[in-house]
PDB file of N, CA and C in Angstrom:
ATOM      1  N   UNK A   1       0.841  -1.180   0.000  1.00  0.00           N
ATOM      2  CA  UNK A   1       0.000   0.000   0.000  1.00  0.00           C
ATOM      3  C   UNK A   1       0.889   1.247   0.000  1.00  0.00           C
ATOM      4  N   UNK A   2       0.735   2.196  -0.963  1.00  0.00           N
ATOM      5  CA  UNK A   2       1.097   3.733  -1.070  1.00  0.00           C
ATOM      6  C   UNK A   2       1.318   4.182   0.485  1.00  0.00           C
ATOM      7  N   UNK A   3       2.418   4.804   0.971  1.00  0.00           N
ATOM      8  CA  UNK A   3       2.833   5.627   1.705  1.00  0.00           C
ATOM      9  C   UNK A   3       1.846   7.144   1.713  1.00  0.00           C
ATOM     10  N   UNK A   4       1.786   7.672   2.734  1.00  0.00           N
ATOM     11  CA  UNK A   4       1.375   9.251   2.512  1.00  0.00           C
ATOM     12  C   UNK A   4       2.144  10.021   1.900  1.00  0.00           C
ATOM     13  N   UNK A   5       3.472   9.579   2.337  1.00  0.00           N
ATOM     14  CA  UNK A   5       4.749  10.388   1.059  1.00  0.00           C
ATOM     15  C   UNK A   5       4.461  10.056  -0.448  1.00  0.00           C
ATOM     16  N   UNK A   6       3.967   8.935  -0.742  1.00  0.00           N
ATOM     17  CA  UNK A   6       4.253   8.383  -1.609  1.00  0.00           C
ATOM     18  C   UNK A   6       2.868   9.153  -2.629  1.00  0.00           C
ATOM     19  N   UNK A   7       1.979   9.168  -2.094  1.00  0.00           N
ATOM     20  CA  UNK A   7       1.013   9.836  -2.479  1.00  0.00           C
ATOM     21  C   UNK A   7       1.050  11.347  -2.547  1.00  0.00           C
ATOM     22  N   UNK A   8       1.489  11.869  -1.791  1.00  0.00           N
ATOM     23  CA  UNK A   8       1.982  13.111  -1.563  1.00  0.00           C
ATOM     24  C   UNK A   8       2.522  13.194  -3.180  1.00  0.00           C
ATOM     25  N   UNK A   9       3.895  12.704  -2.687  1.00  0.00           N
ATOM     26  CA  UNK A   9       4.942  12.850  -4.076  1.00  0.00           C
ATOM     27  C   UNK A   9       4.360  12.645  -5.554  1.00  0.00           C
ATOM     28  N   UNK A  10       3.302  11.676  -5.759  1.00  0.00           N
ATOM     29  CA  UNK A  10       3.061  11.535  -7.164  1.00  0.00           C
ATOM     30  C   UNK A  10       1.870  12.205  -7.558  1.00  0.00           C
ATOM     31  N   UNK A  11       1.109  13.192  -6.602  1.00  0.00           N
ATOM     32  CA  UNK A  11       0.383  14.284  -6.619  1.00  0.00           C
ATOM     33  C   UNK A  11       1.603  15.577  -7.277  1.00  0.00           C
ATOM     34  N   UNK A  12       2.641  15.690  -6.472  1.00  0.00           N
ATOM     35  CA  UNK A  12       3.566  17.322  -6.949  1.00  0.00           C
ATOM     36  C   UNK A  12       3.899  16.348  -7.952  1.00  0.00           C
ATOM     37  N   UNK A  13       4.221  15.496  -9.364  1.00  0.00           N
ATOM     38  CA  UNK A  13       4.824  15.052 -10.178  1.00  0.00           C
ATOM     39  C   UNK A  13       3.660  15.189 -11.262  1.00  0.00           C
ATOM     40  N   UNK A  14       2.698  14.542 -10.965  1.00  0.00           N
ATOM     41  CA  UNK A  14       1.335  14.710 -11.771  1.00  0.00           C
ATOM     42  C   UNK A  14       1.215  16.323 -12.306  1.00  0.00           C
ATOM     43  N   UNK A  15       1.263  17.516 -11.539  1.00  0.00           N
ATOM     44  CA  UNK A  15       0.740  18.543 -11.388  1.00  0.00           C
ATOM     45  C   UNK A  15       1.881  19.188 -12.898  1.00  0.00           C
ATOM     46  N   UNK A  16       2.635  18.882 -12.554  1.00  0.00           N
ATOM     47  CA  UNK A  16       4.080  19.340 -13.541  1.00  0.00           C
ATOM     48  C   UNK A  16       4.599  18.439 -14.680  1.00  0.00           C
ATOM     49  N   UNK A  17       4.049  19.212 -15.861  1.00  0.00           N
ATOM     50  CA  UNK A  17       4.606  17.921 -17.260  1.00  0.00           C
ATOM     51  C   UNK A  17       5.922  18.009 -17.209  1.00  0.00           C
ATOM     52  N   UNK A  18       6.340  16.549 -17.377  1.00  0.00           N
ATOM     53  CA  UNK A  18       7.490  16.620 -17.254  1.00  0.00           C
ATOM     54  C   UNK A  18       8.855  17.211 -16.313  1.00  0.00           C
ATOM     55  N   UNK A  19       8.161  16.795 -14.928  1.00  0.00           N
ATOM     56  CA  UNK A  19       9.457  17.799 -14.553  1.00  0.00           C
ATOM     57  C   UNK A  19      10.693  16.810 -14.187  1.00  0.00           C
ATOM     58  N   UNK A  20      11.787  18.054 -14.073  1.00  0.00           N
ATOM     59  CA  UNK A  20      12.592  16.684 -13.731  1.00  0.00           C
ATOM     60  C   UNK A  20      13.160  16.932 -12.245  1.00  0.00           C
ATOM     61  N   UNK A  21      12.917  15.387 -11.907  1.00  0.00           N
ATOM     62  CA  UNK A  21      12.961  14.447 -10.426  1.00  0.00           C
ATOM     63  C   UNK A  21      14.293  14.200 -10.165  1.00  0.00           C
ATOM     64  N   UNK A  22      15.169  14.590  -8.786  1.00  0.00           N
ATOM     65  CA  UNK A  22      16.341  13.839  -8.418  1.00  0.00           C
ATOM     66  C   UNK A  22      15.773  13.812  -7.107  1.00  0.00           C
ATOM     67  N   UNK A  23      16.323  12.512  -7.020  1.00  0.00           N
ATOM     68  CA  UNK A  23      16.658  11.700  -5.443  1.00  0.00           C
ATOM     69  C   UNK A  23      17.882  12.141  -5.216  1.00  0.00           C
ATOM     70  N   UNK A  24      18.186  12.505  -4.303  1.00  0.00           N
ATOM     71  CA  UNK A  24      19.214  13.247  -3.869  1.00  0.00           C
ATOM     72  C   UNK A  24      19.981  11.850  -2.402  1.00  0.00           C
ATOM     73  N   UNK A  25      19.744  10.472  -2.682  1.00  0.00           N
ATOM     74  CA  UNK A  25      20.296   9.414  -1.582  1.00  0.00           C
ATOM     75  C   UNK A  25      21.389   8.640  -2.323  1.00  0.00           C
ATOM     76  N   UNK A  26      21.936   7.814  -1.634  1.00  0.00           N
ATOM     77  CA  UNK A  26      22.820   6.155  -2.257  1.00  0.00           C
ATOM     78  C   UNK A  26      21.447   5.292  -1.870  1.00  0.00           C
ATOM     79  N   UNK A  27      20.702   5.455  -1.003  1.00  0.00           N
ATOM     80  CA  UNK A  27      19.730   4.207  -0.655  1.00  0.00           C
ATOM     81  C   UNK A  27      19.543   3.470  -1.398  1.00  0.00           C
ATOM     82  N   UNK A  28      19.337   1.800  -1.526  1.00  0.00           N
ATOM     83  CA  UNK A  28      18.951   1.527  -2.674  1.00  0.00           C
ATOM     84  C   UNK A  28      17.469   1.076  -1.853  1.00  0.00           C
ATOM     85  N   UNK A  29      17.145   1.146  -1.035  1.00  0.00           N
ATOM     86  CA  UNK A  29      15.532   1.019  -0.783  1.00  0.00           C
ATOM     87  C   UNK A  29      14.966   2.320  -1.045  1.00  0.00           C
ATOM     88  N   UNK A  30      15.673   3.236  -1.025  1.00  0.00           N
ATOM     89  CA  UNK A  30      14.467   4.557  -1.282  1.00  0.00           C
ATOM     90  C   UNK A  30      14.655   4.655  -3.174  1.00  0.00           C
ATOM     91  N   UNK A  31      15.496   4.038  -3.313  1.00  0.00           N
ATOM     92  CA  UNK A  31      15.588   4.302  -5.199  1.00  0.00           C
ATOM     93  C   UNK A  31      14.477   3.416  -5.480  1.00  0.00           C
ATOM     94  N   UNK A  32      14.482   2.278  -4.807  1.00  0.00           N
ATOM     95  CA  UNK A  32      13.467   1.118  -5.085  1.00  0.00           C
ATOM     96  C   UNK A  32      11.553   1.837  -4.914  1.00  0.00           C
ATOM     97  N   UNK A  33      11.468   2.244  -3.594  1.00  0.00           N
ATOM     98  CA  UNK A  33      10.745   3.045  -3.635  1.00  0.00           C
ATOM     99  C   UNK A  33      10.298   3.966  -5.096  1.00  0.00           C
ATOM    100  N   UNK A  34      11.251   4.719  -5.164  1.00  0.00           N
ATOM    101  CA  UNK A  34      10.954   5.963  -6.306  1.00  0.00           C
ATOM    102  C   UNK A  34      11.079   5.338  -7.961  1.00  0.00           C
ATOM    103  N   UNK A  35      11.860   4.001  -7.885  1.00  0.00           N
ATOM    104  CA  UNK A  35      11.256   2.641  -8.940  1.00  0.00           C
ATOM    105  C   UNK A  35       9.548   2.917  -9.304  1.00  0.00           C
ATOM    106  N   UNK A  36       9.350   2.167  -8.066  1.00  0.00           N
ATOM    107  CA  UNK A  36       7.997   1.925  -7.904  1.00  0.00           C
ATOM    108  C   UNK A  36       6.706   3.258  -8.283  1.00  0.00           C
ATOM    109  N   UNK A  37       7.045   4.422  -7.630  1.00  0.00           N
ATOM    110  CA  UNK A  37       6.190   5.153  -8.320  1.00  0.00           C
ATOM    111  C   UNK A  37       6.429   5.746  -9.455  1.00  0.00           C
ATOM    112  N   UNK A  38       7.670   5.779 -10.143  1.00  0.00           N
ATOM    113  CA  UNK A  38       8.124   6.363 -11.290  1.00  0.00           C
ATOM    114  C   UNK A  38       7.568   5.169 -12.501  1.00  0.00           C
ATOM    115  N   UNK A  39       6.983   3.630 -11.959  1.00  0.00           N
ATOM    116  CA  UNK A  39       6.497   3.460 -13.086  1.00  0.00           C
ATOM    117  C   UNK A  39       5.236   2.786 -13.238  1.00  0.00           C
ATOM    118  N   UNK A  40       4.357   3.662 -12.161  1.00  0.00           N
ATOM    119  CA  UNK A  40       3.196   3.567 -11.883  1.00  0.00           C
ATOM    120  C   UNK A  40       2.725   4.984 -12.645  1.00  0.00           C
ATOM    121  N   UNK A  41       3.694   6.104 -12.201  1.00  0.00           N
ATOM    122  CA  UNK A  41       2.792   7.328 -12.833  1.00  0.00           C
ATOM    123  C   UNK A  41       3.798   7.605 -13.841  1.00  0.00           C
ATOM    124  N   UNK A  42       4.687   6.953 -14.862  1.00  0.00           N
ATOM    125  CA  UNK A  42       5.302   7.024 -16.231  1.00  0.00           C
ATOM    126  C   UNK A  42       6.377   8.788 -15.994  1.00  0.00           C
ATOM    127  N   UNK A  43       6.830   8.921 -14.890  1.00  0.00           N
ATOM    128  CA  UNK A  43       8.156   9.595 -14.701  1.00  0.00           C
ATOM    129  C   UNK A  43       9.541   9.072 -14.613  1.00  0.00           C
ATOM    130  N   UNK A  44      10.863   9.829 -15.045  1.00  0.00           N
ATOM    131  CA  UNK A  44      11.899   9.241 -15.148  1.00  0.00           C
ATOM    132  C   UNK A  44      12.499  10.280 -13.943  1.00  0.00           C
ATOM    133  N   UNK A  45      13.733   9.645 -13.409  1.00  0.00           N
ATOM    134  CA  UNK A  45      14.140  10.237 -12.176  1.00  0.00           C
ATOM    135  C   UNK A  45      15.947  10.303 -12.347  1.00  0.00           C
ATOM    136  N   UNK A  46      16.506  10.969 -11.838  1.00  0.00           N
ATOM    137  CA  UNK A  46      18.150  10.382 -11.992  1.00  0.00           C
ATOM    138  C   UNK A  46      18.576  10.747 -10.484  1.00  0.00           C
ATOM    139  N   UNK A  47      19.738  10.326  -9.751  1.00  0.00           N
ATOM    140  CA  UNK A  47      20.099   9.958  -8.208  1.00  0.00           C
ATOM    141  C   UNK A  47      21.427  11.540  -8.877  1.00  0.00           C
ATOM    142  N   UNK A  48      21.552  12.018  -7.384  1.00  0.00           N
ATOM    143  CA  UNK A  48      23.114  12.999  -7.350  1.00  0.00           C
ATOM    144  C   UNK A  48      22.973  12.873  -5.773  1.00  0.00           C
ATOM    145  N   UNK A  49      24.097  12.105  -4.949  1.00  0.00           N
ATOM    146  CA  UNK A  49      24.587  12.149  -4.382  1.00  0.00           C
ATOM    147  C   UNK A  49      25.292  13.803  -3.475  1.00  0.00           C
ATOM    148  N   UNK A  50      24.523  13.583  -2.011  1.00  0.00           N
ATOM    149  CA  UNK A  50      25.147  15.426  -1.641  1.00  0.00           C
ATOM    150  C   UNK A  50      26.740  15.104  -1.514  1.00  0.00           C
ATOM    151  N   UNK A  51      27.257  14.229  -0.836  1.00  0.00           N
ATOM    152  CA  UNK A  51      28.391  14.011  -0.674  1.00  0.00           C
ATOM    153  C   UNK A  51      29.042  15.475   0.442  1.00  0.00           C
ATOM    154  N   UNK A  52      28.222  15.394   1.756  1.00  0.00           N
ATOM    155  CA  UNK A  52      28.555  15.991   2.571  1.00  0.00           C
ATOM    156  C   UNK A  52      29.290  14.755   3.801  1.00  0.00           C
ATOM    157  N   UNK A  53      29.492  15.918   4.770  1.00  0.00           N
ATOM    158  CA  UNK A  53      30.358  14.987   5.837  1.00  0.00           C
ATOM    159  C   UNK A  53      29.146  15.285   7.011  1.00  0.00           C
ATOM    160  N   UNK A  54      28.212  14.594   6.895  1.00  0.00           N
ATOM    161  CA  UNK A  54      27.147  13.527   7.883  1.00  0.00           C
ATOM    162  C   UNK A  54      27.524  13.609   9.368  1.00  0.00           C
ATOM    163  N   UNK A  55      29.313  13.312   9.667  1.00  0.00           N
ATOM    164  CA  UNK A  55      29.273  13.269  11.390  1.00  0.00           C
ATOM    165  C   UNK A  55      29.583  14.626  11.401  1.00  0.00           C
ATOM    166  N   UNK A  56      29.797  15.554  10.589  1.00  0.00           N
ATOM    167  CA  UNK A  56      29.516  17.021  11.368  1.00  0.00           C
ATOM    168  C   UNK A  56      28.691  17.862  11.452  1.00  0.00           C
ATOM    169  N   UNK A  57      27.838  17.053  11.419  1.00  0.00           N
ATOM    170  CA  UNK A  57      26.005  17.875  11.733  1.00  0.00           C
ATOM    171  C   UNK A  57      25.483  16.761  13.079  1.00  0.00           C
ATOM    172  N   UNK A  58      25.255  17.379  13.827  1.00  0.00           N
ATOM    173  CA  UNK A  58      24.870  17.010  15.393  1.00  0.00           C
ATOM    174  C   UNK A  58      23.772  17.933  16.112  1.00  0.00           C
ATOM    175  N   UNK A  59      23.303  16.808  16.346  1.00  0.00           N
ATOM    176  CA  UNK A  59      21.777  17.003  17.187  1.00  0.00           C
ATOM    177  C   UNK A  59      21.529  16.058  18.385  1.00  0.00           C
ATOM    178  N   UNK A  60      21.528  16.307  19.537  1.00  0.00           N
ATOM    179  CA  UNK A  60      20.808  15.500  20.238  1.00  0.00           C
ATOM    180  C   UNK A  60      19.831  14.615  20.113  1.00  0.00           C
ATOM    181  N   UNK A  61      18.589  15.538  19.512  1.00  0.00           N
ATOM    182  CA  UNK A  61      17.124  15.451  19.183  1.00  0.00           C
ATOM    183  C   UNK A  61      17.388  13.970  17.631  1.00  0.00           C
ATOM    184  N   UNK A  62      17.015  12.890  17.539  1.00  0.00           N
ATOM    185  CA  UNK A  62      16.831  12.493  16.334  1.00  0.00           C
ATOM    186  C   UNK A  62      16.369  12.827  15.832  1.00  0.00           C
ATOM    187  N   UNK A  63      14.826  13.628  16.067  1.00  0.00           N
ATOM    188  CA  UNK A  63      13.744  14.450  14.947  1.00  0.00           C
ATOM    189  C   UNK A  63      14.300  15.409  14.333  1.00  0.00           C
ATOM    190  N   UNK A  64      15.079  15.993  15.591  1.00  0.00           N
ATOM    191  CA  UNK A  64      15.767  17.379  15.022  1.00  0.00           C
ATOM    192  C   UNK A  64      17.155  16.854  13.642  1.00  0.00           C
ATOM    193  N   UNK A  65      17.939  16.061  14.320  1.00  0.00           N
ATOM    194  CA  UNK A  65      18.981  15.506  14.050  1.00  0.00           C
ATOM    195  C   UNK A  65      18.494  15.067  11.404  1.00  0.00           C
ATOM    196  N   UNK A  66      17.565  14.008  11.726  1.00  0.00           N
ATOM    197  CA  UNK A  66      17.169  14.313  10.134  1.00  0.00           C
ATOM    198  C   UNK A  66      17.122  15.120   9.428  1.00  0.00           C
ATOM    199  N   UNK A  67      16.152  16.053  10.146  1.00  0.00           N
ATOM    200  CA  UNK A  67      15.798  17.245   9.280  1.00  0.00           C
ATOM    201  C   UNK A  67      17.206  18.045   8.931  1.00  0.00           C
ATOM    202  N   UNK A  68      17.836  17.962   9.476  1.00  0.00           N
ATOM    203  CA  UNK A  68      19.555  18.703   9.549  1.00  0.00           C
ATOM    204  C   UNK A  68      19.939  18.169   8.619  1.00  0.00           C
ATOM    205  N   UNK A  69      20.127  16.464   8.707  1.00  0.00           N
ATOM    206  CA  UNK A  69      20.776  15.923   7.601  1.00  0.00           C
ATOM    207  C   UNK A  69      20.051  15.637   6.489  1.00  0.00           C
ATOM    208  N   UNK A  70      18.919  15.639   6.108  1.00  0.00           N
ATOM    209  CA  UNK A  70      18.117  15.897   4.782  1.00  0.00           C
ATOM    210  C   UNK A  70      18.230  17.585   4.517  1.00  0.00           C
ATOM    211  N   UNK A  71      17.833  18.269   5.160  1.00  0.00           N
ATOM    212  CA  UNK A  71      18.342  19.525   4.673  1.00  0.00           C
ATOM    213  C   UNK A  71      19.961  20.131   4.118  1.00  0.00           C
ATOM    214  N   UNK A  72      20.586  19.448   4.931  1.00  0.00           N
ATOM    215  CA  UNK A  72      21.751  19.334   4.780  1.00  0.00           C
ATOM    216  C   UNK A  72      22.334  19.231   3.319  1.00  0.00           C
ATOM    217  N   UNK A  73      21.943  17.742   3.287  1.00  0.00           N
ATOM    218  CA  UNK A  73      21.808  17.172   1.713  1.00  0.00           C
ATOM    219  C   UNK A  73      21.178  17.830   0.167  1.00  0.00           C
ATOM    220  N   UNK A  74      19.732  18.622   0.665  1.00  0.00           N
ATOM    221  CA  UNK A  74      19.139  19.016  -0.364  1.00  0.00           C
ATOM    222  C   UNK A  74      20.237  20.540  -0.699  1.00  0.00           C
ATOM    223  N   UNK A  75      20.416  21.493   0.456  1.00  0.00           N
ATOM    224  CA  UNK A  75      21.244  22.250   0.124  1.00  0.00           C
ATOM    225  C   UNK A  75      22.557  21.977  -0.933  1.00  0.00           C
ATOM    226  N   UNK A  76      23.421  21.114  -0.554  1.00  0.00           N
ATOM    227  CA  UNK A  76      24.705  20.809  -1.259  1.00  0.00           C
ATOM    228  C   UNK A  76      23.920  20.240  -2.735  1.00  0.00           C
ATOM    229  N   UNK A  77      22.980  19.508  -3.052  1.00  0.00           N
ATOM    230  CA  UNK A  77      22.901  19.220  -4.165  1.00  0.00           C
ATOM    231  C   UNK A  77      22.310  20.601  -4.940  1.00  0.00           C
ATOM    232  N   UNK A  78      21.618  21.298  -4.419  1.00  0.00           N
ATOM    233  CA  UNK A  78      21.035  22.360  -5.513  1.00  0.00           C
ATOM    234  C   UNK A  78      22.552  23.150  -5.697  1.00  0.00           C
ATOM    235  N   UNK A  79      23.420  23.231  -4.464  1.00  0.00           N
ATOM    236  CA  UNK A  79      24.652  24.420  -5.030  1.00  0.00           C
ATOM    237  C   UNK A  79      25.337  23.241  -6.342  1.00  0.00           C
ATOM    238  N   UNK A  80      25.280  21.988  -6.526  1.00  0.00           N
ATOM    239  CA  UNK A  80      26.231  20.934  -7.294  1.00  0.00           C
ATOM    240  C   UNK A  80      25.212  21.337  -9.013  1.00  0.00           C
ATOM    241  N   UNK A  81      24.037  21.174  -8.685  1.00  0.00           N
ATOM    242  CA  UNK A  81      22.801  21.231  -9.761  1.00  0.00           C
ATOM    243  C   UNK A  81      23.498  23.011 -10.615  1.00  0.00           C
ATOM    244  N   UNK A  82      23.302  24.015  -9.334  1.00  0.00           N
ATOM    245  CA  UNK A  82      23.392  25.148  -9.963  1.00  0.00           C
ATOM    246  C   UNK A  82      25.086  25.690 -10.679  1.00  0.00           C
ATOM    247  N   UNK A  83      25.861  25.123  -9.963  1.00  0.00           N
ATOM    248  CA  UNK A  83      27.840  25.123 -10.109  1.00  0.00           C
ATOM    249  C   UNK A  83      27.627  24.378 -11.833  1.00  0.00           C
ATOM    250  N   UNK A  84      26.812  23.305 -11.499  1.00  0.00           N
ATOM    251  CA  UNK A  84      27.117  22.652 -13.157  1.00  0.00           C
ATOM    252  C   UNK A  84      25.870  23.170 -13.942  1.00  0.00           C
ATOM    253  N   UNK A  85      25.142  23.450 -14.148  1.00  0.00           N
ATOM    254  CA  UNK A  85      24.096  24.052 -14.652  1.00  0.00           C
ATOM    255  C   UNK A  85      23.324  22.669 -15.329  1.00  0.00           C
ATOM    256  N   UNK A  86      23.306  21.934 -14.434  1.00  0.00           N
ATOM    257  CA  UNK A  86      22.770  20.812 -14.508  1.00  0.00           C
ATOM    258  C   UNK A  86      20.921  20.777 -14.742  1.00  0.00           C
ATOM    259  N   UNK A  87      20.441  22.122 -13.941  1.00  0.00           N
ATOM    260  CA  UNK A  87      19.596  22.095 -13.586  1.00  0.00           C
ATOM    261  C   UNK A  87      18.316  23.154 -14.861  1.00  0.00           C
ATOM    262  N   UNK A  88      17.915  21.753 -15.659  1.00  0.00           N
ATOM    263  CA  UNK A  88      17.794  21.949 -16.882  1.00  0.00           C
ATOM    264  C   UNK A  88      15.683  22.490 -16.967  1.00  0.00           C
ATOM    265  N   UNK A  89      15.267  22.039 -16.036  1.00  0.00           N
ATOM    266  CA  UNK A  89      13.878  22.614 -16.220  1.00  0.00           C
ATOM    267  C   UNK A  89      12.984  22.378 -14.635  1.00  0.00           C
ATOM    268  N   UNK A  90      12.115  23.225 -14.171  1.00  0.00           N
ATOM    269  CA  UNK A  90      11.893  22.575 -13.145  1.00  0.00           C
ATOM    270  C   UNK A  90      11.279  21.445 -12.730  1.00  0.00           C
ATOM    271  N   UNK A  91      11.040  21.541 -11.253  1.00  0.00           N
ATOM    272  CA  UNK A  91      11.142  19.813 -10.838  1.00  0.00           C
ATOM    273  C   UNK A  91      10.945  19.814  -9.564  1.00  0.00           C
ATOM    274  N   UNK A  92      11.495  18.842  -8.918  1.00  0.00           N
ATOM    275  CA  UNK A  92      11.549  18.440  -7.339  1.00  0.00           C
ATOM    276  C   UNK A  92      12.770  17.591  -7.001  1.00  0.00           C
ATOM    277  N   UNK A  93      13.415  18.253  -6.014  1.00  0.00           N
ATOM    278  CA  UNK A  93      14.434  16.889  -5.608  1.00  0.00           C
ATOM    279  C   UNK A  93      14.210  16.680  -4.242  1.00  0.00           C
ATOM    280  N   UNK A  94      14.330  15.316  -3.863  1.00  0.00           N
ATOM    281  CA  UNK A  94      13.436  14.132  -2.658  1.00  0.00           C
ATOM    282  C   UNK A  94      15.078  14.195  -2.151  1.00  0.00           C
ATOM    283  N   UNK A  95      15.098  14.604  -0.782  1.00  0.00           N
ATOM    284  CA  UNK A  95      16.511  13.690   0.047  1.00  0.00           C
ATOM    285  C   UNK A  95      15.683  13.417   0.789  1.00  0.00           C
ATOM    286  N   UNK A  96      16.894  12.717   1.705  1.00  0.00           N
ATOM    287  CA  UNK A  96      15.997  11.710   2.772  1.00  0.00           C
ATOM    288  C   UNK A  96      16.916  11.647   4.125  1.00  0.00           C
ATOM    289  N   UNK A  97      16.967  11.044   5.464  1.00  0.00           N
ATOM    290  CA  UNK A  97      17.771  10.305   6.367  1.00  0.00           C
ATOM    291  C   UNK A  97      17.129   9.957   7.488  1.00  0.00           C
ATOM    292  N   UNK A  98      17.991   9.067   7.906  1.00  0.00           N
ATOM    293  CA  UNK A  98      17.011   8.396   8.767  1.00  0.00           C
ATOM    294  C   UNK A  98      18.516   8.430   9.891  1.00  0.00           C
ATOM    295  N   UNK A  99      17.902   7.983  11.463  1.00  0.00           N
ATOM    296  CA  UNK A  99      19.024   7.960  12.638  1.00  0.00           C
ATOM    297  C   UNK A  99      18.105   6.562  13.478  1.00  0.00           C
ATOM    298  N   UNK A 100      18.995   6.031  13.971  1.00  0.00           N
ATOM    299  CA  UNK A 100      18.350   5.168  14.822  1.00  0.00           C
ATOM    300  C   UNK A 100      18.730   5.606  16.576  1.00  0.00           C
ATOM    301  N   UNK A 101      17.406   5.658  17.170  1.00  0.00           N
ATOM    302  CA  UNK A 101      18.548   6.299  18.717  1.00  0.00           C
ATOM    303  C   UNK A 101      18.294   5.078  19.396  1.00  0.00           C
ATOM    304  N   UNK A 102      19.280   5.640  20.311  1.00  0.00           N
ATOM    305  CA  UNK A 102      19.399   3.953  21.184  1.00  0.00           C
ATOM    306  C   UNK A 102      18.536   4.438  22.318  1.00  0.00           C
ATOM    307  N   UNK A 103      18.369   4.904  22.829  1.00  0.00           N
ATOM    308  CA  UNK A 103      16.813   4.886  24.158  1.00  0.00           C
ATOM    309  C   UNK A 103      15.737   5.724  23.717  1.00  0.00           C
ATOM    310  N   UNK A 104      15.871   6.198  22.528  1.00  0.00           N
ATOM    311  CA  UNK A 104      14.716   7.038  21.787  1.00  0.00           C
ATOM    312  C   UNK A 104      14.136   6.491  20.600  1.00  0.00           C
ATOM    313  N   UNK A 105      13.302   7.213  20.314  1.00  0.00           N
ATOM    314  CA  UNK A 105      12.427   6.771  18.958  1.00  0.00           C
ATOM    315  C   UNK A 105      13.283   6.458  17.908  1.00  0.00           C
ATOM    316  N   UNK A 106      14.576   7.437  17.802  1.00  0.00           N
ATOM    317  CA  UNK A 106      15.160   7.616  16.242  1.00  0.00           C
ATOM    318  C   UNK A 106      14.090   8.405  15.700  1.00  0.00           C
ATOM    319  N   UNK A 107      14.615   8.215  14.313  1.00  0.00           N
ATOM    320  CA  UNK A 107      13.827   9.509  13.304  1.00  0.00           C
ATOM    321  C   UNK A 107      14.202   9.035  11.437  1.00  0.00           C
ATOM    322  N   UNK A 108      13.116   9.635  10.835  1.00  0.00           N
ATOM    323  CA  UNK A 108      13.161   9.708   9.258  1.00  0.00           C
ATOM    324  C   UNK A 108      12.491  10.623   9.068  1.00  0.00           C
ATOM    325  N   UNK A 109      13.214  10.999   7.658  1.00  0.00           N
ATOM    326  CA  UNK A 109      12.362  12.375   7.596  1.00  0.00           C
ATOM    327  C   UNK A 109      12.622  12.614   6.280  1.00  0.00           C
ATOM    328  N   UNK A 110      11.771  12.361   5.078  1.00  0.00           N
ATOM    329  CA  UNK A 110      12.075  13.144   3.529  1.00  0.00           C
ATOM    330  C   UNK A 110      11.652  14.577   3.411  1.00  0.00           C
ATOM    331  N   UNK A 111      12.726  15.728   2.842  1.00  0.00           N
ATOM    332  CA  UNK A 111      12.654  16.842   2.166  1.00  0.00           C
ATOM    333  C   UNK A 111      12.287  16.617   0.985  1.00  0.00           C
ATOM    334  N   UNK A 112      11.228  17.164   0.203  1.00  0.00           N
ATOM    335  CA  UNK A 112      10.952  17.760  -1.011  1.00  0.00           C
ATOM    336  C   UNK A 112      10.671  18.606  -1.064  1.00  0.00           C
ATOM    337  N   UNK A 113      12.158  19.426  -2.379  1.00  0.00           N
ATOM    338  CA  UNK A 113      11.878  20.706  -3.329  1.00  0.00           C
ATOM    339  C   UNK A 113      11.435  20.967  -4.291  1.00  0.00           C
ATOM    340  N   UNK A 114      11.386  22.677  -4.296  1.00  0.00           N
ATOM    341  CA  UNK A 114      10.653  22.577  -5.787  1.00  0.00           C
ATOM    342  C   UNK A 114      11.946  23.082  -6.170  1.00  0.00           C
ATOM    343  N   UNK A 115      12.622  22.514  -7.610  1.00  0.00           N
ATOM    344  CA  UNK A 115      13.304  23.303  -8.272  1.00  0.00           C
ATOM    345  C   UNK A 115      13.358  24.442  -9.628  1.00  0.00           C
ATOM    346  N   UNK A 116      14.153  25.078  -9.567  1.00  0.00           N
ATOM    347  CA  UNK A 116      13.598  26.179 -10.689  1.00  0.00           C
ATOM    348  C   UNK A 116      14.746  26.123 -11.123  1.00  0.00           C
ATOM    349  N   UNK A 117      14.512  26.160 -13.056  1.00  0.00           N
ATOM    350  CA  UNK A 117      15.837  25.893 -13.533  1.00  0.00           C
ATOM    351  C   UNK A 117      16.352  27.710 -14.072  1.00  0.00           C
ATOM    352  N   UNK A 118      17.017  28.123 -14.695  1.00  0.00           N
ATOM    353  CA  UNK A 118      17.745  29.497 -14.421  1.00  0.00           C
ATOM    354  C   UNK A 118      17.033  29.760 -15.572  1.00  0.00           C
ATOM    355  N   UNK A 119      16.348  29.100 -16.668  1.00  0.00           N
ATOM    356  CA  UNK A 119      15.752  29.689 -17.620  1.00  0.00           C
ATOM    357  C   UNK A 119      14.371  30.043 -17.413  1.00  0.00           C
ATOM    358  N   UNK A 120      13.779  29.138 -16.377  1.00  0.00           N
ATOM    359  CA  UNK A 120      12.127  29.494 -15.741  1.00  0.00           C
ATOM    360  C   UNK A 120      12.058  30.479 -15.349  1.00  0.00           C
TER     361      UNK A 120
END
């Protein structure tokens, strides 16, 4: 059964012909995921890696702690998107992270943007 994200997400994809989609993870369960709705609602997607350094963002909070490192992530990829002018029409890019705490809940948490390419 569809996720609320998941529904969420192929609502902002529907709305926009053609836009273009990056996953911004290595996961291969969240690529698998974005598999799955990319060929249910006939979108193509491509992965860019933020390639930040992860143990120097610190949070106590795990809730807090994701949102840091998905934000984290979506930041460095739009400066990588905009440095290469990669960023060819708009779209959305999905990061993600998850923490496991050891006497707490842990946490997950997906960011989605909207992107705007420099010619929009």
């Amino acid at each position: 059964m569809p996720s609320a994200l998941s529904k969420q997400f192929a609502a902002f994809v529907q709305r926009s012909p053609q836009p273009q989609v990056i996953l911004g993870t290595q996961s291969a369960s969240r690529r698998a995921i974005l598999d799955d709705l990319a060929t249910q609602h006939q979108f193509t997607y491509s992965v860019i890696t933020a390639d930040i350094d992860e143990q120097a963002i610190r949070d106590p909070d795990p809730r807090v702690l994701v949102l840091k490192l998905a934000h984290a992530k979506a930041a460095a990829i739009m400066r990588k998107l905009r440095d290469s002018d990669s960023l060819v029409r708009p779209g959305y890019l999905v990061t993600c992270d998850q923490v496991h705490g050891w006497l707490d809940w842990g946490g997950h948490e997906c960011v989605m943007a909207r992107l705007h390419s420099n010619s929009a």
